[in-house]
N, C-alpha and C. Protein backbone atom coordinates (compact mmCIF):
# COMPACT_ATOMS: atom_id res chain seq x y z
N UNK A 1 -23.81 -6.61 -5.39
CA UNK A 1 -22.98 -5.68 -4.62
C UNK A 1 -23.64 -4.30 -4.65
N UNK A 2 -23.77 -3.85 -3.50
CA UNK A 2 -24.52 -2.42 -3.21
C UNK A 2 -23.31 -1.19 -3.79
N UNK A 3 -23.59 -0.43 -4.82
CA UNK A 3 -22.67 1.09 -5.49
C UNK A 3 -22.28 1.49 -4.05
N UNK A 4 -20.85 1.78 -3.84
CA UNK A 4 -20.60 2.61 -2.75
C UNK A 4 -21.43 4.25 -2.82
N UNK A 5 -21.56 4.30 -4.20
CA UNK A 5 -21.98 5.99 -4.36
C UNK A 5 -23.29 6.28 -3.42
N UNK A 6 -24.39 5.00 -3.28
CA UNK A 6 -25.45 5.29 -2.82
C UNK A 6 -25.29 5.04 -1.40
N UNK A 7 -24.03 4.34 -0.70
CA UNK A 7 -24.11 4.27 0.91
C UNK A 7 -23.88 5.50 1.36
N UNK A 8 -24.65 5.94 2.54
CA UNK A 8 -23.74 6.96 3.04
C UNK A 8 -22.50 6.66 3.72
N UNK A 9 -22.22 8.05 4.47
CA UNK A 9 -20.63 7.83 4.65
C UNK A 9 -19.83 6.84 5.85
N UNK A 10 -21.12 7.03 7.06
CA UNK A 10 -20.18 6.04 7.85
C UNK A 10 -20.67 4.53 7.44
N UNK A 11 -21.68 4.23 6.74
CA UNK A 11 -21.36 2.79 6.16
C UNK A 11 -20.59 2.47 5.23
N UNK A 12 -20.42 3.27 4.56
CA UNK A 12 -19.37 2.84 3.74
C UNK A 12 -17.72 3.13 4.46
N UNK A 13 -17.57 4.11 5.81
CA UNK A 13 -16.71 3.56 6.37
C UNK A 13 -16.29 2.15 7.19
N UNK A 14 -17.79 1.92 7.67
CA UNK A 14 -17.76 0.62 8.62
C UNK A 14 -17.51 -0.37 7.70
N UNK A 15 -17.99 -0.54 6.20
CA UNK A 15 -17.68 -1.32 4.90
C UNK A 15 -16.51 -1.58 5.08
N UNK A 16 -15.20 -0.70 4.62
CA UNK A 16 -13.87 -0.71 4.94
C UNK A 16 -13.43 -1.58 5.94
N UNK A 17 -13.96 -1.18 7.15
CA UNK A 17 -13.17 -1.43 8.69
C UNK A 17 -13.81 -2.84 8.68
N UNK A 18 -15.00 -3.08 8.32
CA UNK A 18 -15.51 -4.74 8.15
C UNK A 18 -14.33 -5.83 7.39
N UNK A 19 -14.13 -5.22 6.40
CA UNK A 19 -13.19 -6.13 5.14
C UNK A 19 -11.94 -5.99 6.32
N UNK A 20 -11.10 -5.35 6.70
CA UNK A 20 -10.06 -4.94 7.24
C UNK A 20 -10.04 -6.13 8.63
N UNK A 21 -11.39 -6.08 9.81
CA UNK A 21 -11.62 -6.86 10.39
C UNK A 21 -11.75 -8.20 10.09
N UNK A 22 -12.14 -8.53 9.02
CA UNK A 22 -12.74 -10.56 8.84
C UNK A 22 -10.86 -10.75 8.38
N UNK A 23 -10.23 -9.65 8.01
CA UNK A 23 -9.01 -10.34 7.02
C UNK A 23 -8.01 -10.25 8.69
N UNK A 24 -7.88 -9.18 9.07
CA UNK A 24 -7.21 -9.31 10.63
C UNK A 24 -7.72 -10.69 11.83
N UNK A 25 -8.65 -10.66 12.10
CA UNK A 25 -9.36 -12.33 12.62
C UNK A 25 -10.86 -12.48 11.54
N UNK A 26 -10.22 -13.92 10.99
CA UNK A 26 -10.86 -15.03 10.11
C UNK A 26 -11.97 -15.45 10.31
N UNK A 27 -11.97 -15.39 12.13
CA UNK A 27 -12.73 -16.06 12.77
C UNK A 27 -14.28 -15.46 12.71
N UNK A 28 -13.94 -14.20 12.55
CA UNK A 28 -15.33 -13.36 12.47
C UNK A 28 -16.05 -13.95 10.81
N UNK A 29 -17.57 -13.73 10.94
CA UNK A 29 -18.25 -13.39 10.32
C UNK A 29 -18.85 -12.56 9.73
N UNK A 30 -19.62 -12.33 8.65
CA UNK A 30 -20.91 -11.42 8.03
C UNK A 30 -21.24 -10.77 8.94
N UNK A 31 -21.99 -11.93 10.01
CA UNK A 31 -23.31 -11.66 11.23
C UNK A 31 -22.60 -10.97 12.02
N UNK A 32 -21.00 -11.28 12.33
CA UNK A 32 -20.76 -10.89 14.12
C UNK A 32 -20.36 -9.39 13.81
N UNK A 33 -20.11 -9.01 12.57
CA UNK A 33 -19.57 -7.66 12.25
C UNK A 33 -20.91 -6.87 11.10
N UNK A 34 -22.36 -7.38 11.94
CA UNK A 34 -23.51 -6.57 11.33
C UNK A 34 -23.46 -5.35 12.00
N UNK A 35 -23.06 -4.52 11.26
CA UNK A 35 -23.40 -3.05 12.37
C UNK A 35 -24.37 -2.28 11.72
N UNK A 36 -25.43 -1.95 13.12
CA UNK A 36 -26.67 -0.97 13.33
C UNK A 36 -26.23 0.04 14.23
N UNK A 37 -26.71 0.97 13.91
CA UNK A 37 -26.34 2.14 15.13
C UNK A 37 -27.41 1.77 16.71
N UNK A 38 -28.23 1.55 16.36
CA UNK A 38 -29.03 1.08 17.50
C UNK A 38 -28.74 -0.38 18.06
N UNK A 39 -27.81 -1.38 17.45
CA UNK A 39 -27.65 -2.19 18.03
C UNK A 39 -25.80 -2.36 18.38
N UNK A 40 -25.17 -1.62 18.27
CA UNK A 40 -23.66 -1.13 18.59
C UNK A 40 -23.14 -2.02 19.56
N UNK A 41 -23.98 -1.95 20.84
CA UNK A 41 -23.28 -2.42 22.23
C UNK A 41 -23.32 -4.20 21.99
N UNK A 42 -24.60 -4.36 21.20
CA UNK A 42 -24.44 -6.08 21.34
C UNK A 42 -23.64 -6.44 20.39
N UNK A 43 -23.17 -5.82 19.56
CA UNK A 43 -21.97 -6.21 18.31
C UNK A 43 -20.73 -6.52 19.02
N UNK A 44 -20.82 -5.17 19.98
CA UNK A 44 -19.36 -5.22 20.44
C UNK A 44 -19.49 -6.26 21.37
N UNK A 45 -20.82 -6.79 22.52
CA UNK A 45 -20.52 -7.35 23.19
C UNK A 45 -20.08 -8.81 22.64
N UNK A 46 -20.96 -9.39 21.53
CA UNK A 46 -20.36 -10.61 20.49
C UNK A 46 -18.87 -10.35 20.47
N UNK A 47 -18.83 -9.48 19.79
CA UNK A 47 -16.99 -9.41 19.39
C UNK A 47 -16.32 -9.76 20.77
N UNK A 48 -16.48 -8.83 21.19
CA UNK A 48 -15.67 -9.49 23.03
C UNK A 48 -15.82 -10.93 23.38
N UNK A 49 -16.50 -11.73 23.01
CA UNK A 49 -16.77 -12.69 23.50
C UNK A 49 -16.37 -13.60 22.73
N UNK A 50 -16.33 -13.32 21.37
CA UNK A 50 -15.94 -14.11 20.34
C UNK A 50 -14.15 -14.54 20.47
N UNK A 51 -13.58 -13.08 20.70
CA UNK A 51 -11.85 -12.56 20.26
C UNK A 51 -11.50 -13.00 21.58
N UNK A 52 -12.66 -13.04 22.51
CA UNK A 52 -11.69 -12.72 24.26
C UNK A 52 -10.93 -11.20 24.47
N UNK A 53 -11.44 -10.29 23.85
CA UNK A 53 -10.87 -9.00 24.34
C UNK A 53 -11.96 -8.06 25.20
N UNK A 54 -11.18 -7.24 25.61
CA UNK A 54 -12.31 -6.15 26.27
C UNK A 54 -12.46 -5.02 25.53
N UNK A 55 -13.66 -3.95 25.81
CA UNK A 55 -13.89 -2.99 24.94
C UNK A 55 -13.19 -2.06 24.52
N UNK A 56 -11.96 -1.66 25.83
CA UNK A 56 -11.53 -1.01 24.60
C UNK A 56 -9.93 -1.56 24.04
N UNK A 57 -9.84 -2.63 24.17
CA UNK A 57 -8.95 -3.31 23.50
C UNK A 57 -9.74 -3.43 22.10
N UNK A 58 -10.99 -3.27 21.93
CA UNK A 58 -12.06 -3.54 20.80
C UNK A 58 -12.09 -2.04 20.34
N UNK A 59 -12.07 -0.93 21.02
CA UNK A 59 -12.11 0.55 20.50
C UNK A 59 -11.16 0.72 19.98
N UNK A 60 -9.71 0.26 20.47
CA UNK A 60 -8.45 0.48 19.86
C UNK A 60 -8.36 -0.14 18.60
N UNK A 61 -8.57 -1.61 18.64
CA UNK A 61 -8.62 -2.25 16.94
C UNK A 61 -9.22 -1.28 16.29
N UNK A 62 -10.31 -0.86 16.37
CA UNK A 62 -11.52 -0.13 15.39
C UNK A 62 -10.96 1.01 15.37
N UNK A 63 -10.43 1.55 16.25
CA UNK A 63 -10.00 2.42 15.74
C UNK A 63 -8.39 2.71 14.55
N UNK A 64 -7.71 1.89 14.24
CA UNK A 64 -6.38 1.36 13.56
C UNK A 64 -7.05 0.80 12.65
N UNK A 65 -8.03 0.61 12.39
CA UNK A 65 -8.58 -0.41 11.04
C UNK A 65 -9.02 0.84 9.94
């Protein structure tokens, strides 16, 4: 397990909102909730495709988590 002390801050927020996400839908994974800042749009586009929601039905979760 990686020390939270050494993540910076928005990974160790996305950390949070990850655990918060796999426990809200099961269905997700490790992989489908890998977040890169440079790869953002294809995360979300997985997630959409995975849940059947649209983006910002996907901005709104993320954002409440």
């Amino acid at each position: 397990m990686i020390a939270k002390k050494n993540m910076p801050a928005p990974a160790l927020d996305w950390a949070g909102k990850k655990a918060k996400f796999k426990l809200k839908y099961p269905v997700l994974t490790d992989a489908d909730l890998n977040f890169e800042e440079d790869k953002k749009t294809r995360m979300l586009d997985k997630l959409q495709v995975k849940l059947g929601k649209t983006t910002k039905e996907l901005q709104a979760i993320i954002g409440t988590l």
